[in-house]
PDB file of N, CA and C in Angstrom:
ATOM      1  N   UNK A   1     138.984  93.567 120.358  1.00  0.00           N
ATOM      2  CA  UNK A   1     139.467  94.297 119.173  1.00  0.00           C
ATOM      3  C   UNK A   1     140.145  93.307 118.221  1.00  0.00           C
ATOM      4  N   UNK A   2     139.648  93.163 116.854  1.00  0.00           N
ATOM      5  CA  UNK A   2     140.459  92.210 116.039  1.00  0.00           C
ATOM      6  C   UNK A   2     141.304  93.300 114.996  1.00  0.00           C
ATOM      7  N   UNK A   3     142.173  92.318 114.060  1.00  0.00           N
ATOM      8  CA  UNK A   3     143.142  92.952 113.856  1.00  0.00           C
ATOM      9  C   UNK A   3     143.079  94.325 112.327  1.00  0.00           C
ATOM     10  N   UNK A   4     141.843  93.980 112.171  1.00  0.00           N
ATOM     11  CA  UNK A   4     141.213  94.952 111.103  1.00  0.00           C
ATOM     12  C   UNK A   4     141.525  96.360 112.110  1.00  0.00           C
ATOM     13  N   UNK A   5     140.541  96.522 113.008  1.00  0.00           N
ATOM     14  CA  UNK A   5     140.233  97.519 114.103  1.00  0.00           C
ATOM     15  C   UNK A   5     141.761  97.905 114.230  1.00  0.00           C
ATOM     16  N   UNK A   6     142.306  96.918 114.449  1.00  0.00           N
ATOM     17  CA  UNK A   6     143.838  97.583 115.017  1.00  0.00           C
ATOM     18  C   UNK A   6     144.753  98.443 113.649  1.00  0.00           C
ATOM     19  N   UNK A   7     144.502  97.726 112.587  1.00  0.00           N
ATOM     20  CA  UNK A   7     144.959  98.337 111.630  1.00  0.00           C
ATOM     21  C   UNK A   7     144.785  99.943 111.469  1.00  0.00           C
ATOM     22  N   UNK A   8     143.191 100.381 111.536  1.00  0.00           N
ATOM     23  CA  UNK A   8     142.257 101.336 111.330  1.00  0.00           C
ATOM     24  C   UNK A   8     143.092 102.507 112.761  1.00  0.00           C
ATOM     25  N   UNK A   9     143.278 101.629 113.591  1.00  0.00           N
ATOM     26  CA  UNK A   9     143.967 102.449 114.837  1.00  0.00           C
ATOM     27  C   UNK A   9     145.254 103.384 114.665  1.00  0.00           C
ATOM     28  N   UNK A  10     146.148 102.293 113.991  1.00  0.00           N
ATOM     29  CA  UNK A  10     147.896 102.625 113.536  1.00  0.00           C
ATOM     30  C   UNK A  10     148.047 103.446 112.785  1.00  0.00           C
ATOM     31  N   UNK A  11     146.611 103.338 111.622  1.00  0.00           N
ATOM     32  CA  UNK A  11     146.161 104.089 110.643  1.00  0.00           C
ATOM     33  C   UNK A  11     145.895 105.662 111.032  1.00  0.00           C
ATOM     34  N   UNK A  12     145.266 106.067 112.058  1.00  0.00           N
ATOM     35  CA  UNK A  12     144.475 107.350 112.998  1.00  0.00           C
ATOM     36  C   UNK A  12     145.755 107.620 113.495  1.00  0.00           C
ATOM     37  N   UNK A  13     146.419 106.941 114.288  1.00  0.00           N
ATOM     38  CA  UNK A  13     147.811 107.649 115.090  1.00  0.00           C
ATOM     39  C   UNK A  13     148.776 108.056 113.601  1.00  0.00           C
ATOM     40  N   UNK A  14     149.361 107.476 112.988  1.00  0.00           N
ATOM     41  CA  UNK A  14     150.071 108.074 111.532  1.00  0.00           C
ATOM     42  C   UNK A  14     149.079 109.505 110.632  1.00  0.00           C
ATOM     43  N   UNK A  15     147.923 109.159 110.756  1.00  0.00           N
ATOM     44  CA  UNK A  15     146.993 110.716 110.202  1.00  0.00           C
ATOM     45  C   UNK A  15     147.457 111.872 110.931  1.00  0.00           C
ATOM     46  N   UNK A  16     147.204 111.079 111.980  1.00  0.00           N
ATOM     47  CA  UNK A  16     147.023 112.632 113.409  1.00  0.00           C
ATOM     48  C   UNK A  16     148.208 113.202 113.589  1.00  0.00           C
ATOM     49  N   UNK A  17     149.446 112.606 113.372  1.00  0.00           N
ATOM     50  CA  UNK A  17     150.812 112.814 113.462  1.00  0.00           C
ATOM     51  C   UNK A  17     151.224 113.489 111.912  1.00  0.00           C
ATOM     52  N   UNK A  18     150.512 113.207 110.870  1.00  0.00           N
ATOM     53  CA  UNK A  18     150.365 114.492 109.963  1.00  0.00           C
ATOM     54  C   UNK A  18     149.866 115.805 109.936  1.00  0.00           C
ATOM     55  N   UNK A  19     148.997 115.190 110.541  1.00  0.00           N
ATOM     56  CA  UNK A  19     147.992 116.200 111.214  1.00  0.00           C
ATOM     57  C   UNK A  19     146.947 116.170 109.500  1.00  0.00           C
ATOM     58  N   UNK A  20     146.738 114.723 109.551  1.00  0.00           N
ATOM     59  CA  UNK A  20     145.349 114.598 108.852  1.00  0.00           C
ATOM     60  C   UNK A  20     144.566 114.151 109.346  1.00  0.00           C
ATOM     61  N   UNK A  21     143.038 114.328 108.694  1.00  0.00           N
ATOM     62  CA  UNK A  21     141.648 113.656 109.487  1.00  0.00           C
ATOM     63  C   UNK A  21     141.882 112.293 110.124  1.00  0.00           C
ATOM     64  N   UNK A  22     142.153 112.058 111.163  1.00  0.00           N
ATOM     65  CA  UNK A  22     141.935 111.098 111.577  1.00  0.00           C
ATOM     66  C   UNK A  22     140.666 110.591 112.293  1.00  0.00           C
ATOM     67  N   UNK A  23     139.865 111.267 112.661  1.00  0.00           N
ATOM     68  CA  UNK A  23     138.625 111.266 113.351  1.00  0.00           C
ATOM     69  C   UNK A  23     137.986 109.748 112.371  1.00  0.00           C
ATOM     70  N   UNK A  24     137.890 109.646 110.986  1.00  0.00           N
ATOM     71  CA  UNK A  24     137.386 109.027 110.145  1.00  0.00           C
ATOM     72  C   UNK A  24     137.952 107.330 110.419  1.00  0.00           C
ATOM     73  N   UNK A  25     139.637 107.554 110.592  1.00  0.00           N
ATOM     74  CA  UNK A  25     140.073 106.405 110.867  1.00  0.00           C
ATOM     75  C   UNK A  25     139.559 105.398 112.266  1.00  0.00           C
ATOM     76  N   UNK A  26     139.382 106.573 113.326  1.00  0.00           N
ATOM     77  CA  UNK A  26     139.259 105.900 114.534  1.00  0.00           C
ATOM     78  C   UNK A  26     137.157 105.701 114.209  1.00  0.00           C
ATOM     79  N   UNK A  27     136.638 106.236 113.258  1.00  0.00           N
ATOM     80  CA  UNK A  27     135.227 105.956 113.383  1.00  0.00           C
ATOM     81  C   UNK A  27     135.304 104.460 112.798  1.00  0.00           C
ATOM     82  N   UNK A  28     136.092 103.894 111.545  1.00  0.00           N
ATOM     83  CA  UNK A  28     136.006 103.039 111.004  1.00  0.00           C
ATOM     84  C   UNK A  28     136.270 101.512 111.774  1.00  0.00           C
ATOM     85  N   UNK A  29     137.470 101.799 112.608  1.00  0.00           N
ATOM     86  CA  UNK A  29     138.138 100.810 114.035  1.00  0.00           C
ATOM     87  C   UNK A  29     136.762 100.712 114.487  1.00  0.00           C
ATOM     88  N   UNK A  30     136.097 101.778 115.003  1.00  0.00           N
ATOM     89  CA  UNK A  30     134.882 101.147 115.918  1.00  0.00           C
ATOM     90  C   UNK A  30     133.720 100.390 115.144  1.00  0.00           C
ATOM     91  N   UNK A  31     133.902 100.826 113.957  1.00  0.00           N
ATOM     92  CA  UNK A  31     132.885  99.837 112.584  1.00  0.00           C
ATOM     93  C   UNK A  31     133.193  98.642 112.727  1.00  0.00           C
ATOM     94  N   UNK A  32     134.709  98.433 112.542  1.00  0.00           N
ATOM     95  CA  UNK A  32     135.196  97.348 112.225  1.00  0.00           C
ATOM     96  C   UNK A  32     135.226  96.589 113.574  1.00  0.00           C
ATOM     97  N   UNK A  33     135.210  96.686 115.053  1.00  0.00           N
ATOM     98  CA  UNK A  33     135.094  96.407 116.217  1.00  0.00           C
ATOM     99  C   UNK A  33     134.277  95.833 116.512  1.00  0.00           C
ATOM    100  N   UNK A  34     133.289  96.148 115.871  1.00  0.00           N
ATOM    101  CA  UNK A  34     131.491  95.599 115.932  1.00  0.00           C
ATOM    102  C   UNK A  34     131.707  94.016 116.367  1.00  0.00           C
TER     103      UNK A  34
END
């Protein structure tokens, strides 16, 4: 995992804890994971 991916991660846990889409954030981490 580099540190883009991790960003995209911190990003999904702060959504989800709004309780916004995060599904999008954690698809992008695995883009960026590649």
């Amino acid at each position: 995992m580099n540190l883009i991916s991790f960003i995209f991660v911190i990003a999904a846990c702060l959504s989800a804890r709004d309780g916004g889409d995060w599904g999008w954030w954690v698809f992008f981490a695995i883009l960026a994971s590649d």
